[in-house]
Structures are given as structure tokens and as C-alpha cells.
C-alpha atoms as a PDB file:
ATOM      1  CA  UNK A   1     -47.705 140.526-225.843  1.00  0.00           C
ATOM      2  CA  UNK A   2     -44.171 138.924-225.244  1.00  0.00           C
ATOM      3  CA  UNK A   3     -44.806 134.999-224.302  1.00  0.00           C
ATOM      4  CA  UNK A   4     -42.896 133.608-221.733  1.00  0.00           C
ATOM      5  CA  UNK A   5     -40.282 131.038-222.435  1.00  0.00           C
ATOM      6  CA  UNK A   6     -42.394 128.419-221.100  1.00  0.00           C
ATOM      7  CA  UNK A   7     -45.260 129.287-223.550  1.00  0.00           C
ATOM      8  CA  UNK A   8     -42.464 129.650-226.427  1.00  0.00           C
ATOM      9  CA  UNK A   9     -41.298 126.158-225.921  1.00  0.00           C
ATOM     10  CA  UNK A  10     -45.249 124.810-225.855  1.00  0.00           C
ATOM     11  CA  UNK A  11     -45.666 127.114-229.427  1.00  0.00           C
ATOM     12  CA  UNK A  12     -42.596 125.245-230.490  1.00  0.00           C
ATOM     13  CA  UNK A  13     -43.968 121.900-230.070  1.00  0.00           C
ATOM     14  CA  UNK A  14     -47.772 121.811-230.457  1.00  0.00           C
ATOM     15  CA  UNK A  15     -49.254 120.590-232.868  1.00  0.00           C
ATOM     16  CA  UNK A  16     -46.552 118.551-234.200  1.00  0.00           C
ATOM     17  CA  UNK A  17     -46.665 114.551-234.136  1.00  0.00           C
ATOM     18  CA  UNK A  18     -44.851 112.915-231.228  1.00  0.00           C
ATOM     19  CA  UNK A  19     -42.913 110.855-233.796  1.00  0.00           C
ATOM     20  CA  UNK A  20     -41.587 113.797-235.681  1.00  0.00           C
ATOM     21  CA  UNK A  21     -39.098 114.795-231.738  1.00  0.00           C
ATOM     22  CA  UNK A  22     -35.507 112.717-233.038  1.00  0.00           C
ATOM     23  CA  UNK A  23     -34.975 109.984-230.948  1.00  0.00           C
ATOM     24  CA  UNK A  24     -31.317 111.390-230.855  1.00  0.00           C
ATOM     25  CA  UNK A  25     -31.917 114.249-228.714  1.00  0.00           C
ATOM     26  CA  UNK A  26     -33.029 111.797-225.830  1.00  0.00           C
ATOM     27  CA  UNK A  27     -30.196 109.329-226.674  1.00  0.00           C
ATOM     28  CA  UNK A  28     -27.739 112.512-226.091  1.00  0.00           C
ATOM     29  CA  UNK A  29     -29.227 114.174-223.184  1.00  0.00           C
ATOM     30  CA  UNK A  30     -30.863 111.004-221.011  1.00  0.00           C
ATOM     31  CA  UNK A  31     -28.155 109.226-219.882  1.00  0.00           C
ATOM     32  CA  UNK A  32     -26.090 112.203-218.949  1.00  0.00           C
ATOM     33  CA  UNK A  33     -29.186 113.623-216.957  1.00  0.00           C
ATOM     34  CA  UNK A  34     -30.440 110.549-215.381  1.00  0.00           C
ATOM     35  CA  UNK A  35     -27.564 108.242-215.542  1.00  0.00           C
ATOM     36  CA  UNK A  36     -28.382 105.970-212.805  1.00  0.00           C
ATOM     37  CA  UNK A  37     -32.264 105.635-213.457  1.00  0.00           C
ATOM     38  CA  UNK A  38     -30.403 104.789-217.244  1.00  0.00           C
ATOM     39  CA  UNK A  39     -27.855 102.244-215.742  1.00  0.00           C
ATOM     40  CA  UNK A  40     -30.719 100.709-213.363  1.00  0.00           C
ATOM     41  CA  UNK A  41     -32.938 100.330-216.371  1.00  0.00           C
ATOM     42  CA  UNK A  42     -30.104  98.511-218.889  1.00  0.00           C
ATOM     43  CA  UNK A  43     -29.350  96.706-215.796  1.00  0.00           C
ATOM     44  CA  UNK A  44     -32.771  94.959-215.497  1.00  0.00           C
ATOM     45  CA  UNK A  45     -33.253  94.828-219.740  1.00  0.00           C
ATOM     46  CA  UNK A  46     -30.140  92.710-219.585  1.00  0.00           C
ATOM     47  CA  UNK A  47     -30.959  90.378-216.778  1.00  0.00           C
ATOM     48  CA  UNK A  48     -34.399  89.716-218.165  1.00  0.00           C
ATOM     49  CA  UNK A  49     -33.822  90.326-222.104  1.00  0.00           C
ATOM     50  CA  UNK A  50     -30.476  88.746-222.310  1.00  0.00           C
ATOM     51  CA  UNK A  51     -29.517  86.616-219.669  1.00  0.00           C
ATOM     52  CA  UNK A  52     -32.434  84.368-219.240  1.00  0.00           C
ATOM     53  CA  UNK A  53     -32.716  84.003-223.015  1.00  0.00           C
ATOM     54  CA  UNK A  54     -29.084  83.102-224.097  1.00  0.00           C
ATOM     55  CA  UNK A  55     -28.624  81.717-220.474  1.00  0.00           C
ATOM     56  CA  UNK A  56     -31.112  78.865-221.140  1.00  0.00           C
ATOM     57  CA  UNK A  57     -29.917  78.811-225.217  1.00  0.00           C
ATOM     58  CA  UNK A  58     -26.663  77.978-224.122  1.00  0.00           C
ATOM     59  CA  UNK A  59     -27.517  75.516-221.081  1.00  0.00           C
ATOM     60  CA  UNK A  60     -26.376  77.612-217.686  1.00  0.00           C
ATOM     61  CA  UNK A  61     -30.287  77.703-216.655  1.00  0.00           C
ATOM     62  CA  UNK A  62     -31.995  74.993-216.359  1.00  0.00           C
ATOM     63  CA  UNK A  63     -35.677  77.090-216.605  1.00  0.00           C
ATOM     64  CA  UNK A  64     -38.863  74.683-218.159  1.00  0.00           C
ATOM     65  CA  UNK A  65     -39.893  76.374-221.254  1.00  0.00           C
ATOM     66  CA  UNK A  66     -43.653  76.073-222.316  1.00  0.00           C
ATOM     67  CA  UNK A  67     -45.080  75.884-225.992  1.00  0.00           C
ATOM     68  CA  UNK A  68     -47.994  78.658-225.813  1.00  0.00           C
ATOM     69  CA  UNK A  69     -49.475  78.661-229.187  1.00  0.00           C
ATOM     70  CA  UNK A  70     -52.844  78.630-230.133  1.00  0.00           C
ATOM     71  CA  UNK A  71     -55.112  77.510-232.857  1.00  0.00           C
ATOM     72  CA  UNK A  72     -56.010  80.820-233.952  1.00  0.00           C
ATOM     73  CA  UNK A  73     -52.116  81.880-234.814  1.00  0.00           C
ATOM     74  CA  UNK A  74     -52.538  80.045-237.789  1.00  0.00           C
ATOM     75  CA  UNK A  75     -55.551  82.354-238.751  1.00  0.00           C
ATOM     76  CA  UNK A  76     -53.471  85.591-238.367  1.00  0.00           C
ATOM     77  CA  UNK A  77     -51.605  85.407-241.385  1.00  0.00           C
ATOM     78  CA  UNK A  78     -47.380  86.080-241.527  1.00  0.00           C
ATOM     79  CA  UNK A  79     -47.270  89.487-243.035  1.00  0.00           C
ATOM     80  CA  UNK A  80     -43.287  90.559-242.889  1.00  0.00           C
ATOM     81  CA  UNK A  81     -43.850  94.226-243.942  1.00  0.00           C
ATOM     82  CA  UNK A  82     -45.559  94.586-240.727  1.00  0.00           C
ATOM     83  CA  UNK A  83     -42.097  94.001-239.171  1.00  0.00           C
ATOM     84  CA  UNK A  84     -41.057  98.150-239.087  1.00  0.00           C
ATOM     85  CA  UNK A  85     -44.288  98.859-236.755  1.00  0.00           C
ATOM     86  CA  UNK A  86     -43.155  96.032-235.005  1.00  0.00           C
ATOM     87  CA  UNK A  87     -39.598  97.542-234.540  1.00  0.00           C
ATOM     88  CA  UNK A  88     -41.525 100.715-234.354  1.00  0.00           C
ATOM     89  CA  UNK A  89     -42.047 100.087-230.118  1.00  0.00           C
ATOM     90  CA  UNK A  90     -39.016 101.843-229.632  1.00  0.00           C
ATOM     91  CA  UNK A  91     -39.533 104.854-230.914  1.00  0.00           C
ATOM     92  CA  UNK A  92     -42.868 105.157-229.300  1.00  0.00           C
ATOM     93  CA  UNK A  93     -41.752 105.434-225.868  1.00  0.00           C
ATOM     94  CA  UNK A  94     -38.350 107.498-226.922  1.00  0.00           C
ATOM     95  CA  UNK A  95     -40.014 110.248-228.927  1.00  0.00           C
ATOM     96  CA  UNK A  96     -42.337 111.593-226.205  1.00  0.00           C
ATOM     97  CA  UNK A  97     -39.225 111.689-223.950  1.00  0.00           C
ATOM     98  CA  UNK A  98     -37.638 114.102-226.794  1.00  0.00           C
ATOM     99  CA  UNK A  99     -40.595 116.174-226.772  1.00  0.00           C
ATOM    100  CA  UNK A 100     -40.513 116.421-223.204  1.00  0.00           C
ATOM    101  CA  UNK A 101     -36.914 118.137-223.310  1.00  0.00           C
ATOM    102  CA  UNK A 102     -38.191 120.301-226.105  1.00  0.00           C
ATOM    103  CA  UNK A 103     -41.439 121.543-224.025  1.00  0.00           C
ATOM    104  CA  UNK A 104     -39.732 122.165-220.574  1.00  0.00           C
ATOM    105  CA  UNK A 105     -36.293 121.818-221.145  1.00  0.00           C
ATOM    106  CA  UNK A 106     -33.659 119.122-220.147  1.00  0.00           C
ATOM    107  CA  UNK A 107     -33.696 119.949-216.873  1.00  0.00           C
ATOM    108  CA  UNK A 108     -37.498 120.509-215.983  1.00  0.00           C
ATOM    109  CA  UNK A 109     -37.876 117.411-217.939  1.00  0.00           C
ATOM    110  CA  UNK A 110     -35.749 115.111-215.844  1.00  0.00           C
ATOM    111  CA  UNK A 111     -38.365 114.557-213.232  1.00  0.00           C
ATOM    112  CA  UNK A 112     -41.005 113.289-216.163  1.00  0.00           C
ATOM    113  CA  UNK A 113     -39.081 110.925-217.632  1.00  0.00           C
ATOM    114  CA  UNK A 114     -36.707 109.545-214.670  1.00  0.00           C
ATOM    115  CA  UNK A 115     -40.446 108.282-213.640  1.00  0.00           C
ATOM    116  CA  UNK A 116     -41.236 106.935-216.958  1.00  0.00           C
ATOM    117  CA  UNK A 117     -37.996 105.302-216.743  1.00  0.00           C
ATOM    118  CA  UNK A 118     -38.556 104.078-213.638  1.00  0.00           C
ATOM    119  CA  UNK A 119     -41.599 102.193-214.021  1.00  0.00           C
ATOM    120  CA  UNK A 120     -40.633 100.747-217.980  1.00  0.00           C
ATOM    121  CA  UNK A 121     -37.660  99.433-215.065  1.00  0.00           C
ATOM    122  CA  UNK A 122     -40.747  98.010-213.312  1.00  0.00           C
ATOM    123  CA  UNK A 123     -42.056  96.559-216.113  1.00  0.00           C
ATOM    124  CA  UNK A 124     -39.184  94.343-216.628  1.00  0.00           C
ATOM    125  CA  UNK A 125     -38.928  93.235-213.694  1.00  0.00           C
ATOM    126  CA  UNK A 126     -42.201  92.114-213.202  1.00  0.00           C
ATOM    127  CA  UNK A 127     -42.460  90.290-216.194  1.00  0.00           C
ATOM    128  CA  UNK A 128     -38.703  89.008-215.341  1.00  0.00           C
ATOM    129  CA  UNK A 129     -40.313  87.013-212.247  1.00  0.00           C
ATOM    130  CA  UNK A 130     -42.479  85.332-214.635  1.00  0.00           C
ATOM    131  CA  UNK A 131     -39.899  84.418-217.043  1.00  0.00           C
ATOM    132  CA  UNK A 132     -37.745  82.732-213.913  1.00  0.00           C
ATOM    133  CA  UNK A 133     -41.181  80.344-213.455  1.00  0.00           C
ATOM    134  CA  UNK A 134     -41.521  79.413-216.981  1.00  0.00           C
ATOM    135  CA  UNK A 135     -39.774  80.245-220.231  1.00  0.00           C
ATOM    136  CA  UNK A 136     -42.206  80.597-223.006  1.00  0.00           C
ATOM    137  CA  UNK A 137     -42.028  80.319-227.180  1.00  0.00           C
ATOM    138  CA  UNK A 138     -43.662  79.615-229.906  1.00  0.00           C
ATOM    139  CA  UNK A 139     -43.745  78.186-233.518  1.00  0.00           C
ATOM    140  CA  UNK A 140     -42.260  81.378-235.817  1.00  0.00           C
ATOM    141  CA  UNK A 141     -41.640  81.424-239.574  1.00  0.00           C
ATOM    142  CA  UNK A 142     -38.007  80.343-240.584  1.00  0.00           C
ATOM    143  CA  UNK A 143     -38.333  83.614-242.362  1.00  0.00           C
ATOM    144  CA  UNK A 144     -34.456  85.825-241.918  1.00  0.00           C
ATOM    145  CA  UNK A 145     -34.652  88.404-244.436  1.00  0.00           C
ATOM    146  CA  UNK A 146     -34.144  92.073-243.700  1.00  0.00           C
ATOM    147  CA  UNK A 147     -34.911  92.980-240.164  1.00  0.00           C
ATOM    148  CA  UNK A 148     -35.741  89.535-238.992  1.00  0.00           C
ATOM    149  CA  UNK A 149     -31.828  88.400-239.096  1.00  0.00           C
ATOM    150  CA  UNK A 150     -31.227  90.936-236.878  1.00  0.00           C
ATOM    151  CA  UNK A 151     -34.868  89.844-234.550  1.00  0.00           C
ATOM    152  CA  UNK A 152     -33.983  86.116-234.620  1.00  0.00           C
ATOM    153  CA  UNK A 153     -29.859  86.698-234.118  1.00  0.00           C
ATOM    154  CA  UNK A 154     -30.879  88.724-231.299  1.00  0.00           C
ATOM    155  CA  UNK A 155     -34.129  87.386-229.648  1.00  0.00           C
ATOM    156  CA  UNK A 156     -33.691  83.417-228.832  1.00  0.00           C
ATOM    157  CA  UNK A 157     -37.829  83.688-228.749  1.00  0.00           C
ATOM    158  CA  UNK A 158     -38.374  82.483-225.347  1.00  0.00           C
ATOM    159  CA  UNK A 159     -39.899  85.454-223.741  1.00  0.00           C
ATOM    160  CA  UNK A 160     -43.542  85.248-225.114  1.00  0.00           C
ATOM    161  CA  UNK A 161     -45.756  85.118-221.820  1.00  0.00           C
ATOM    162  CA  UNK A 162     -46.150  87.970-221.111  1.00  0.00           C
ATOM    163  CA  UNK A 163     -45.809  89.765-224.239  1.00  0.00           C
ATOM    164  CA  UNK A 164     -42.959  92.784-223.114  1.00  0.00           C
ATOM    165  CA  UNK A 165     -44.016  94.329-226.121  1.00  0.00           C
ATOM    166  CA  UNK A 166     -47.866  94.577-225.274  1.00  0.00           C
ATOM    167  CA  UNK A 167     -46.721  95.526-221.998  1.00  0.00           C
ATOM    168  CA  UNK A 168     -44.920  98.476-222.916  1.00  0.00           C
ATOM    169  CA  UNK A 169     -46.737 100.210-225.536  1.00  0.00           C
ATOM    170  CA  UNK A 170     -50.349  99.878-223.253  1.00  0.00           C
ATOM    171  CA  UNK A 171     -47.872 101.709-220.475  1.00  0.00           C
ATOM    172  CA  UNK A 172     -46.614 104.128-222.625  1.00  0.00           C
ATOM    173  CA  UNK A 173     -50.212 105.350-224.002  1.00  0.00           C
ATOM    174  CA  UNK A 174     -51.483 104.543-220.177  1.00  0.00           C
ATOM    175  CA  UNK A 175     -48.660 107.106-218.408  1.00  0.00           C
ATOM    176  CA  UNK A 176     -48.655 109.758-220.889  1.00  0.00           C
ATOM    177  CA  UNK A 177     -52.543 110.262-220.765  1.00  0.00           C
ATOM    178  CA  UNK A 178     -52.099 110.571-217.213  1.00  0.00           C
ATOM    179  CA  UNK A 179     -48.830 112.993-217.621  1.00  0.00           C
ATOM    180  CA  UNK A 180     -51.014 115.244-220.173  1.00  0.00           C
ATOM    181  CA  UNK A 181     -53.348 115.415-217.967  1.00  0.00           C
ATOM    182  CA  UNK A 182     -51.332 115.810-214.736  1.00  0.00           C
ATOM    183  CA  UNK A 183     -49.236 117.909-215.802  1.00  0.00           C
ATOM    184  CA  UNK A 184     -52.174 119.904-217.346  1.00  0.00           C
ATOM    185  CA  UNK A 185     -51.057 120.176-220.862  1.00  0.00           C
ATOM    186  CA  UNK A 186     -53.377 121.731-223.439  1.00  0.00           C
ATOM    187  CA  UNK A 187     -56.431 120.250-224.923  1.00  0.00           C
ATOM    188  CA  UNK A 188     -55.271 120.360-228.462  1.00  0.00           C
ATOM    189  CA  UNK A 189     -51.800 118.811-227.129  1.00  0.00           C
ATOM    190  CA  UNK A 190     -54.259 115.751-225.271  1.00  0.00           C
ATOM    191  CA  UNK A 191     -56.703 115.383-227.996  1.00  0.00           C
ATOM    192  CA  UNK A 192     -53.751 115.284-230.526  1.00  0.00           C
ATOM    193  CA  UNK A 193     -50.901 112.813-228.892  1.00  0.00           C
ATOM    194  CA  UNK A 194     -53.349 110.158-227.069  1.00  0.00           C
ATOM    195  CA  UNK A 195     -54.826 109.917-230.078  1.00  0.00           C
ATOM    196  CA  UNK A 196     -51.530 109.014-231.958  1.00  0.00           C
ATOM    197  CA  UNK A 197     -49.910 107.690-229.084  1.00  0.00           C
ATOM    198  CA  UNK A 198     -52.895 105.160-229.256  1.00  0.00           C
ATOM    199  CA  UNK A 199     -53.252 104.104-232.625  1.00  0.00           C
ATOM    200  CA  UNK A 200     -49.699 103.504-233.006  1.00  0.00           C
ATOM    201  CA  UNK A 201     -50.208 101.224-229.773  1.00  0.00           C
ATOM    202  CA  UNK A 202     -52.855  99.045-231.339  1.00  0.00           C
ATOM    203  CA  UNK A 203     -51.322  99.134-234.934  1.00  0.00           C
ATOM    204  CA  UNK A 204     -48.151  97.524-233.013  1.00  0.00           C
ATOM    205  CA  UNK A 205     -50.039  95.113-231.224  1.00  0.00           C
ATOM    206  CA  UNK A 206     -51.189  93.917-234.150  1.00  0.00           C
ATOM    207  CA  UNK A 207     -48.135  93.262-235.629  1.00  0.00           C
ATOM    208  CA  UNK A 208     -46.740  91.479-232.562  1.00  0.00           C
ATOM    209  CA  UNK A 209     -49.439  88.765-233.986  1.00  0.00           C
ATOM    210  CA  UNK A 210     -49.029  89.790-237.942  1.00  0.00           C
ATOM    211  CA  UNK A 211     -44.983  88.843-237.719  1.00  0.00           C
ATOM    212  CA  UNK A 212     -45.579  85.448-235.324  1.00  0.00           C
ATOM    213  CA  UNK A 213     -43.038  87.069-232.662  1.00  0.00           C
ATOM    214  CA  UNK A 214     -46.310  86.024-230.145  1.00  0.00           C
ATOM    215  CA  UNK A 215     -49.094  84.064-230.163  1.00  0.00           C
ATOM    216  CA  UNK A 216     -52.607  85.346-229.354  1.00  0.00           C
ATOM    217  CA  UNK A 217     -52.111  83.852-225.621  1.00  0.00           C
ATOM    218  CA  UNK A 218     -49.321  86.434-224.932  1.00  0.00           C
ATOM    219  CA  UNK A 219     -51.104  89.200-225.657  1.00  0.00           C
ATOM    220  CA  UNK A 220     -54.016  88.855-222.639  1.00  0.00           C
ATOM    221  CA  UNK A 221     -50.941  87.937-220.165  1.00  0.00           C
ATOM    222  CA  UNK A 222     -48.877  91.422-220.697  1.00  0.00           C
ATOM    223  CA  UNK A 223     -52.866  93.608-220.522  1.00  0.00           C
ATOM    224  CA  UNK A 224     -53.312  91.213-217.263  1.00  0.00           C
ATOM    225  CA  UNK A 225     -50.003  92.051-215.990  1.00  0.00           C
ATOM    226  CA  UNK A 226     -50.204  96.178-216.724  1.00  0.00           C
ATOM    227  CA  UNK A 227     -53.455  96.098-215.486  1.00  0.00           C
ATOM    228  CA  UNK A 228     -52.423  94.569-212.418  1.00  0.00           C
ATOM    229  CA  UNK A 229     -49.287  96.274-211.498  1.00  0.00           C
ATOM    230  CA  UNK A 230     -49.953  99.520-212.907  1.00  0.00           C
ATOM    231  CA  UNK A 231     -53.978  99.565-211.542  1.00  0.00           C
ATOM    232  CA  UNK A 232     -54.102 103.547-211.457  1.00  0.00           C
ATOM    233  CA  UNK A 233     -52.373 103.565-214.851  1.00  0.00           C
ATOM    234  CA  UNK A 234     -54.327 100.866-216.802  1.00  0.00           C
ATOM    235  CA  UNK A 235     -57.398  99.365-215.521  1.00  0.00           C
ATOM    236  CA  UNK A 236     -59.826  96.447-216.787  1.00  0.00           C
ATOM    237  CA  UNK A 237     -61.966  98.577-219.168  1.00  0.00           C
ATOM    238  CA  UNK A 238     -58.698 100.001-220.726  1.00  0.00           C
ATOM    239  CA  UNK A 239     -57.986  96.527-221.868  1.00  0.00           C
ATOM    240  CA  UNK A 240     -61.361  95.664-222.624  1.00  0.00           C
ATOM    241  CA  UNK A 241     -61.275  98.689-225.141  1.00  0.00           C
ATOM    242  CA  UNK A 242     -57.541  97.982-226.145  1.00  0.00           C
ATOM    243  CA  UNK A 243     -58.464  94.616-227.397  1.00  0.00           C
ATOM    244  CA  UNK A 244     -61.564  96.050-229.240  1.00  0.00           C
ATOM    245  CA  UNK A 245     -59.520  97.949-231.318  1.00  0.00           C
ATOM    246  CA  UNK A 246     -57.805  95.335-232.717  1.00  0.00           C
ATOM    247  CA  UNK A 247     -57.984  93.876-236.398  1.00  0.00           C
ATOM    248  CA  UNK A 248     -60.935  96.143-236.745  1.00  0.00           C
ATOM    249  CA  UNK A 249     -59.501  96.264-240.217  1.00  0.00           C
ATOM    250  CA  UNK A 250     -57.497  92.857-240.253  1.00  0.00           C
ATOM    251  CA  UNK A 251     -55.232  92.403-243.236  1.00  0.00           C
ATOM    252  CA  UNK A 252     -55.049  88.597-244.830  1.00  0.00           C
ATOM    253  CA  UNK A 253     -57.837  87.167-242.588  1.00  0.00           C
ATOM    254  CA  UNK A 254     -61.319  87.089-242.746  1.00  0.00           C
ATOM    255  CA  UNK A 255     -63.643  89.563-240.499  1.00  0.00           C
ATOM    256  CA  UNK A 256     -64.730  86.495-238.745  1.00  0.00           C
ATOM    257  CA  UNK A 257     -61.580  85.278-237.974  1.00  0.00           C
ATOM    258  CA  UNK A 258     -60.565  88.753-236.857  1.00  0.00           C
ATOM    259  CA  UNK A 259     -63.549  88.596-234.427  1.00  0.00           C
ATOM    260  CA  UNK A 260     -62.656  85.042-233.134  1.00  0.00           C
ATOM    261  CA  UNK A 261     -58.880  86.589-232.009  1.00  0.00           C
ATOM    262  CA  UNK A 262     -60.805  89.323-230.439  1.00  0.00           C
ATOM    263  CA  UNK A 263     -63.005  87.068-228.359  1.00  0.00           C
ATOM    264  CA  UNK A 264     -60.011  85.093-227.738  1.00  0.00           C
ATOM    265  CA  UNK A 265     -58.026  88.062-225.950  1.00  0.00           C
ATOM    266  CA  UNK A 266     -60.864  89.000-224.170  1.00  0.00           C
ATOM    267  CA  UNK A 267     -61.131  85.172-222.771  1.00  0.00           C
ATOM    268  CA  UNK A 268     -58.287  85.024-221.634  1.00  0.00           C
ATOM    269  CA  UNK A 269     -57.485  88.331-219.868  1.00  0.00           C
ATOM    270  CA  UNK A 270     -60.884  87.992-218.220  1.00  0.00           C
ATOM    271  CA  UNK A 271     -60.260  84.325-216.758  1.00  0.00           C
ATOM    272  CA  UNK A 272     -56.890  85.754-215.576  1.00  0.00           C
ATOM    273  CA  UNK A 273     -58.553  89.432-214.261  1.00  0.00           C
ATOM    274  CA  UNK A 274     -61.249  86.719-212.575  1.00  0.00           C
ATOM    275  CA  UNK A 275     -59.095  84.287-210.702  1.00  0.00           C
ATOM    276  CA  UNK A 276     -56.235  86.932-209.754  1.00  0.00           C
ATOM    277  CA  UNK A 277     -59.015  88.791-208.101  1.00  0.00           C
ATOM    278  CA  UNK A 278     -57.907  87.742-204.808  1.00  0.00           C
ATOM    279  CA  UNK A 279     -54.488  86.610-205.042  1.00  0.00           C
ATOM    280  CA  UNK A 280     -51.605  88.794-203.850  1.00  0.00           C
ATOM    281  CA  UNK A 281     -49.509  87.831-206.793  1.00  0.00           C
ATOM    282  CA  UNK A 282     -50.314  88.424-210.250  1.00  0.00           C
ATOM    283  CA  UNK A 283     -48.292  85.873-211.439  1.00  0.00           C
ATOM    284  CA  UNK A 284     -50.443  83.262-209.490  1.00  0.00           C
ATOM    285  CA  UNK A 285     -53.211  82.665-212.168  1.00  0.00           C
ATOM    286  CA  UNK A 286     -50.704  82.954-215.208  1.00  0.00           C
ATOM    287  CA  UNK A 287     -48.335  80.524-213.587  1.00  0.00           C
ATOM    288  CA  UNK A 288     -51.923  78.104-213.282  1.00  0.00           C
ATOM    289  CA  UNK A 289     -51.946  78.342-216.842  1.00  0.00           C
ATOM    290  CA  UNK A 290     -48.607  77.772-217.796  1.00  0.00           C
ATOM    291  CA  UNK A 291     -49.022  74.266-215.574  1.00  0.00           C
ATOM    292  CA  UNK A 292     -51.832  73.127-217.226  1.00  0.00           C
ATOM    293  CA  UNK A 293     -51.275  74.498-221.276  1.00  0.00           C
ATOM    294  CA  UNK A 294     -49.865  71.803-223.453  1.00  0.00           C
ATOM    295  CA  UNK A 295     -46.921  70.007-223.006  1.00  0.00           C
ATOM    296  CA  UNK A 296     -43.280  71.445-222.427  1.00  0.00           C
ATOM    297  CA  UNK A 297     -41.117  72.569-225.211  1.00  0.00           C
ATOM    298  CA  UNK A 298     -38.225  70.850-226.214  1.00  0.00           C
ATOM    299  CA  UNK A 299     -34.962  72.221-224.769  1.00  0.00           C
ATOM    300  CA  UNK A 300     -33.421  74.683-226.431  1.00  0.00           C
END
């Protein structure tokens, strides 16, 4: 029987990892297909990213910025060859976008990930009207060797609550198991990418903690946040399970102290989940928070 060339492209890419589709295909066929969704999306990285970072490093904003570490920080134990799955939150989101064009096509594609796109843009902005409240860091290892040159040249650290890490790799795991299903994708294609698509999510949230880029109070904040703006995406049990999963195997730390982070996460996105219940704003209970944890940072 001759298969059609939409069941030749599915042969072509089932059953192969998501990180295996080059990052390179989407980095020479997205902007050219989607170029404003692309230009509206730098757009917003750079105002929230880059501008309110080196804005308030170099004294043009005048934003209060907020110590938010924890206790337990010092329990999670600086582990610098974690730093590639850190870095590794890039390639999460891109590679699915690759397979996308492989599966249907650049065109047929389009639509799938100009939406993606679209709410990642979301994403940034939301957390961006946080970051204009308070600015947030924390106490990180005067550690530059390798990739962190590059992390501390290009990341002033003041961007911690929420966590836009957490916050994009729960949305990437979050829309794609709703695109597989959606979009009615095969069972062994389902089974197979949430499954990696999630694991790689919790291995990275790990090492958000692992290389002291956040503290265990930024973590709860970016769940809180997805969970609020993305409801139909991400919902309270998701993040209930997402933080079970965590340092189920912990590395340099004691099982205990693994299970004190744990409860930790869980504290915290619950008291948020609980008094953002009936506000119209999900900043309101995180900007509570920010008022009443410890005192201000010095300026930067």
C-alpha cells in the first residue's frame, strides 16, 4: 500500500527522541515563516531579559530589588556539571518546533508553533509585570569557569521571582501534551515525547537549584504563575506532581534534605494557589510576599 505523504513524514519521525530534530532547522525556517510572532517575541525577551536587568545594573531604573533566599539553598549543594541541563532549556522548547516542520511540513507547521510562540511571548510578559514590582536575586557562587562566564556576563541575576526558567519548561511539557493530544498524534508518539519532554523538565528544574541560578522560593512562584495564567494548560495537581518528582534521586544531599525542599515547594505554591484564589491578579499574593520577605538587597 503506497502511504500518503502525511503518513511518510509521521514514519520519518516516530520513534525518534525530540532532542535528536537540529535546533538549526527551526533557527532557518522560523523567523522567515513567522517573522512577526519572532520579532514580537525578541521584542518582549529584551524588555524583560535585558532591559530591566542591565537597566537597574547600570542605574536608569530605580526598581527595589529583594534578597529571596532561603535556608534550605544551602542544603542543595553547588554542583557545576549540572550547568549543560541547565543551558539545556533551550533546546527543549526549540527541538519539538523542528520536529514539527519535519512531521507536517514548514508550512502546516506554522500554525503550531506561531501559538507556542505566542504564549512563551505571554510568558514573558507576565512574569515582566512582576519584575517592574520587585527585582529579585540571590546569593550565587563566585564560580566563572566554562559556561558560567558566559551566565554571569550575561545574566545580572536579578530576575529570580518567578523563576522564567521553571516557567518555561512546565509550559513547554504542559502545551505539547495538549498539542499531541489535540492534534491527535499517535499513542507511541504521546507515550514516547511526554515522557521525555517531562523528565528533561524536572531534571532542569533541578539544576536551576543544583547551579544556585534560584533559590527554592523561585521555583513555587513560576508553577504559581503557569498555573495561573495558563489554567487549561497547567493546573494545581500538575504542580503538585511536578514538585514530587523532584530530587527523587538528589545528588550531594541527604534524602531528608531532599524531602525538606520538596515540602518547601509545595508550601509555598500552596499558600500562593490559597490566597490568589480570589484575587484578579496573580501577582497580588507574590507581590504580599515580596513586602514582607527579608530585607531589601543592596543596590546593584
Amino acid at each position: 500500500m503506497t502511504l500518503t505523504t502525511t503518513e511518510k513524514r509521521i514514519a520519518n519521525v516516530s520513534g525518534k527522541p525530540l532532542s535528536s530534530f537540529s535546533v538549526l532547522l527551526a533557527y532557518a525556517v522560523i523567523p522567515f515563516r513567522a517573522f512577526k510572532t519572532t520579532m514580537r517575541l525578541f521584542r518582549s525577551i529584551i524588555a524583560v531579559f535585558f532591559v530591566l536587568q542591565f537597566g537597574k545594573k547600570w542605574g536608569f531604573l530605580k526598581i527595589p530589588v529583594v534578597h529571596v533566599d532561603h535556608p534550605l539553598d544551602k542544603k542543595i549543594p553547588f554542583l557545576p556539571q549540572k550547568v549543560d541541563i541547565y543551558l539545556s532549556f533551550i533546546n527543549l522548547w526549540i527541538c519539538p518546533m523542528s520536529m514539527l516542520i519535519r512531521r507536517y511540513g514548514a508550512k502546516n507547521a506554522m500554525p503550531l508553533i506561531t501559538e507556542w510562540l505566542n504564549l512563551l511571548k505571554k510568558t514573558y510578559d507576565e512574569a515582566g509585570r512582576l519584575y517592574r514590582f520587585r527585582l529579585t536575586t540571590m546569593e550565587r557562587p563566585s564560580y566563572h569557569k566554562g559556561h558560567f562566564f558566559t551566565i554571569h556576563f550575561f545574566d545580572p541575576h536579578l530576575l529570580c521571582v518567578p523563576s522564567l526558567h521553571i516557567a518555561i519548561i512546565v509550559l513547554c511539557f504542559s502545551f505539547y501534551r495538549m498539542l499531541f493530544e489535540r492534534e491527535n498524534f499517535t499513542a507511541a508518539e504521546k507515550e514516547q515525547w511526554n515522557r521525555e519532554l517531562y523528565e528533561q523538565s524536572v531534571a532542569i528544574a533541578e539544576s536551576v537549584l543544583y547551579v544556585k541560578q534560584h533559590s527554592v522560593n523561585c521555583v513555587p512562584a513560576a508553577l504559581y504563575m503557569i498555573s495561573k495564567v495558563f489554567p487549561d494548560l497547567f493546573k494545581a495537581t500538575d504542580a503538585v506532581q511536578f514538585i514530587g518528582e523532584m530530587f527523587t534521586n538528589p545528588q550531594g544531599m541527604s534524602g531528608e534534605s531532599a524531602a525538606e525542599v520538596r515540602e518547601h515547594l509545595l508550601f509555598v505554591y500552596e499558600r500562593f494557589l490559597l490566597e490568589g484564589a480570589h484575587e484578579d491578579d496573580w501577582r497580588s499574593p507574590v507581590q504580599r510576599w515580596l513586602l514582607e520577605y527579608g530585607e531589601p538587597a543592596q543596590e546593584q
